[in-house]
Protein backbone atom coordinates (compact mmCIF):
# COMPACT_ATOMS: atom_id res chain seq x y z
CA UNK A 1 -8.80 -2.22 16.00
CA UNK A 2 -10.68 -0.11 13.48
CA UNK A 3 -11.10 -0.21 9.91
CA UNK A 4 -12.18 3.12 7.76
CA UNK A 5 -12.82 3.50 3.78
CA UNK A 6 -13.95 7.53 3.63
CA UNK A 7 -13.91 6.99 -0.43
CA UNK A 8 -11.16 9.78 -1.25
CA UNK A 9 -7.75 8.51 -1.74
CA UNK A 10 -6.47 11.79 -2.34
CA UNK A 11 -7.59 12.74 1.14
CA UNK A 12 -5.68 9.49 3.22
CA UNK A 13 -3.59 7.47 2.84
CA UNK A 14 -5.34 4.53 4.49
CA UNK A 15 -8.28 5.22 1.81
CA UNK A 16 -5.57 4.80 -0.60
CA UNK A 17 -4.15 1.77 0.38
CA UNK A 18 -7.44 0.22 1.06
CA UNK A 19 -8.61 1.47 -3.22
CA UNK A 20 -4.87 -0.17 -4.57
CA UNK A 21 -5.90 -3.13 -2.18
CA UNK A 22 -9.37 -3.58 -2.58
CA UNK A 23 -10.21 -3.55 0.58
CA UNK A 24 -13.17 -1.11 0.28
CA UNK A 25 -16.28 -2.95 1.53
CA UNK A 26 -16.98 -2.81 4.77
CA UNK A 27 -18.40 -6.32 5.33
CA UNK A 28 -16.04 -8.04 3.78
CA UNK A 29 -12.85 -6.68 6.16
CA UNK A 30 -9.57 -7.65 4.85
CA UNK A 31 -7.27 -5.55 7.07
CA UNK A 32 -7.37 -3.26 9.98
CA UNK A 33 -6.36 0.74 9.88
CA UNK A 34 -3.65 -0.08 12.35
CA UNK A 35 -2.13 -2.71 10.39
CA UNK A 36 -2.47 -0.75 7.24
CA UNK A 37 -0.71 2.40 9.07
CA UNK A 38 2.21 0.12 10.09
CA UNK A 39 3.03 -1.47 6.42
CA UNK A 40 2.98 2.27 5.99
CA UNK A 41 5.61 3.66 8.00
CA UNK A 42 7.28 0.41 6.95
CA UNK A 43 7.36 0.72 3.79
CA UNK A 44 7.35 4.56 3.27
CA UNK A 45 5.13 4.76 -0.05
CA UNK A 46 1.38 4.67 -0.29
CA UNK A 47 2.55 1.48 -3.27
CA UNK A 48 4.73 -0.44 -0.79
CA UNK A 49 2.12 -0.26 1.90
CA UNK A 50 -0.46 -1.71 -0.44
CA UNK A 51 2.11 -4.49 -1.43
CA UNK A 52 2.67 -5.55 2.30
CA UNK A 53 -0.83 -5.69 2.59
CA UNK A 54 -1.16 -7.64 -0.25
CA UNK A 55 1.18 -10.12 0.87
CA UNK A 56 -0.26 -10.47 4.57
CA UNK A 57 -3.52 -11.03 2.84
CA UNK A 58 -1.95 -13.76 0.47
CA UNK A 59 -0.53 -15.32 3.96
CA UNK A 60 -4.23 -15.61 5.28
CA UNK A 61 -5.20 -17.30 2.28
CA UNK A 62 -2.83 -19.69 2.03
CA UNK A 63 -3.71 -20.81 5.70
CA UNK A 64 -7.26 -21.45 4.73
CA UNK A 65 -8.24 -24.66 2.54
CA UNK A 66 -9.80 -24.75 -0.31
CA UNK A 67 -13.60 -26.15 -0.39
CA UNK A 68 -15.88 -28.57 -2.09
CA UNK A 69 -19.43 -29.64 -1.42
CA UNK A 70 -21.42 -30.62 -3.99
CA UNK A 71 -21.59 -27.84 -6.82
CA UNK A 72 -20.32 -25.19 -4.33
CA UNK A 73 -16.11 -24.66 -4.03
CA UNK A 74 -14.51 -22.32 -2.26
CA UNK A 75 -10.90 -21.42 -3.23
CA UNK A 76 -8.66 -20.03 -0.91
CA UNK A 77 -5.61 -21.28 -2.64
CA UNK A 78 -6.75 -19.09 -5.46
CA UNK A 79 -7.11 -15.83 -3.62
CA UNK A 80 -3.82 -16.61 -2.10
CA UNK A 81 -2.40 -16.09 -5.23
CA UNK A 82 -4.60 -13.52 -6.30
CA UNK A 83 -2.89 -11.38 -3.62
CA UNK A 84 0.28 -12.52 -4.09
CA UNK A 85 0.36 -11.34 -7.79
CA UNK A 86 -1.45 -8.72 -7.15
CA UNK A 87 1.69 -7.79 -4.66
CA UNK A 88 3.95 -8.36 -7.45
CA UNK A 89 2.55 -5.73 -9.65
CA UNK A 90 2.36 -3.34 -6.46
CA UNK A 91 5.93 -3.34 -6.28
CA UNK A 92 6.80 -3.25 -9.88
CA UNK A 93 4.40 0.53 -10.03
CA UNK A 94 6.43 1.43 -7.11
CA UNK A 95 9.40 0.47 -8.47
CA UNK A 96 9.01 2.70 -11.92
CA UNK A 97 7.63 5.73 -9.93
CA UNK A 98 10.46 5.13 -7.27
CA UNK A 99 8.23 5.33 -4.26
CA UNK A 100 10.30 3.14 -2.83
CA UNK A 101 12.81 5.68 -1.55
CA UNK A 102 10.70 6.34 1.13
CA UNK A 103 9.22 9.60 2.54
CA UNK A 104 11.18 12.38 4.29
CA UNK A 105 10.71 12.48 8.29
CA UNK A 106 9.92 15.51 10.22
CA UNK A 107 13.30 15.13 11.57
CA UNK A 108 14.65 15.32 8.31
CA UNK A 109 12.45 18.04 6.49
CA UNK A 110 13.49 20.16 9.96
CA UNK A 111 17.45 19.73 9.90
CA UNK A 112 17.39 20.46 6.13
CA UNK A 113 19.08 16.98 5.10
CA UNK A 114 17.39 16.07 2.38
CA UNK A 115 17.23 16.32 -1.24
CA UNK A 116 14.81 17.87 -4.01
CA UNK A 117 14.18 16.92 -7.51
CA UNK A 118 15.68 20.11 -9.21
CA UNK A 119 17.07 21.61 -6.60
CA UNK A 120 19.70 22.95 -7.90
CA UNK A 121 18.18 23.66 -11.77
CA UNK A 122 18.80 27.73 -12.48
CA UNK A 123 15.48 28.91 -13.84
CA UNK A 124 17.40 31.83 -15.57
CA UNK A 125 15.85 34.43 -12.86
CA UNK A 126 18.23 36.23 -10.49
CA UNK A 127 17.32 36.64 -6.60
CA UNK A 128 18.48 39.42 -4.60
């Protein structure tokens, strides 16, 4: 298992994830690459990826207990629902960009059975 943050989101989408996640610092390791890659191809959007991972995160937390010792708490209950909210909002920026239609596959992109935005707009130019 491996876990990467290269600091350009533009660049990979496992950077990406990891920024909408904030997952970022290396010693403090939410997820793994692998498991980030699979809520990917799962989900089909850079958004829903980050939701997933959201949500697995939220199921960590909610498996740890919370903490008291004198002055000092720790509160995993409330980082459970940090991530859980925080998964929320994920999907509701996917859901008004519509990222989560997916992504084309090669398969698809090769058999030319898919659909553009526009495709079939006249620009007012004439071909051929």
């Amino acid at each position: 298992m491996t876990w990467t943050y290269g600091g350009n989101p533009a660049a990979s989408v496992i950077d990406a994830i990891r920024l909408e996640i904030g997952d970022t610092i290396e010693d403090e390791q939410l997820l793994q690459d692998e498991e980030l890659e699979y809520f990917y191809e799962e989900e089909g959007s850079v958004l829903g990826a980050a939701a997933r991972a959201c949500e697995a995160i939220a199921a960590k937390f909610a498996r740890e207990a919370d903490l008291k010792v004198g002055d000092l708490s720790l509160s995993a209950s409330q980082k459970a629902e940090h991530y859980r909210e925080k998964a929320k909002a994920l999907r509701e920026r996917a859901k008004k960009k519509g990222s989560t239609l997916g992504k084309l596959t090669a398969s698809a992109i090769k058999t030319d059975k898919y659909f553009l935005r526009d495709m079939f707009k006249y620009d007012g130019r004439r071909t051929g």
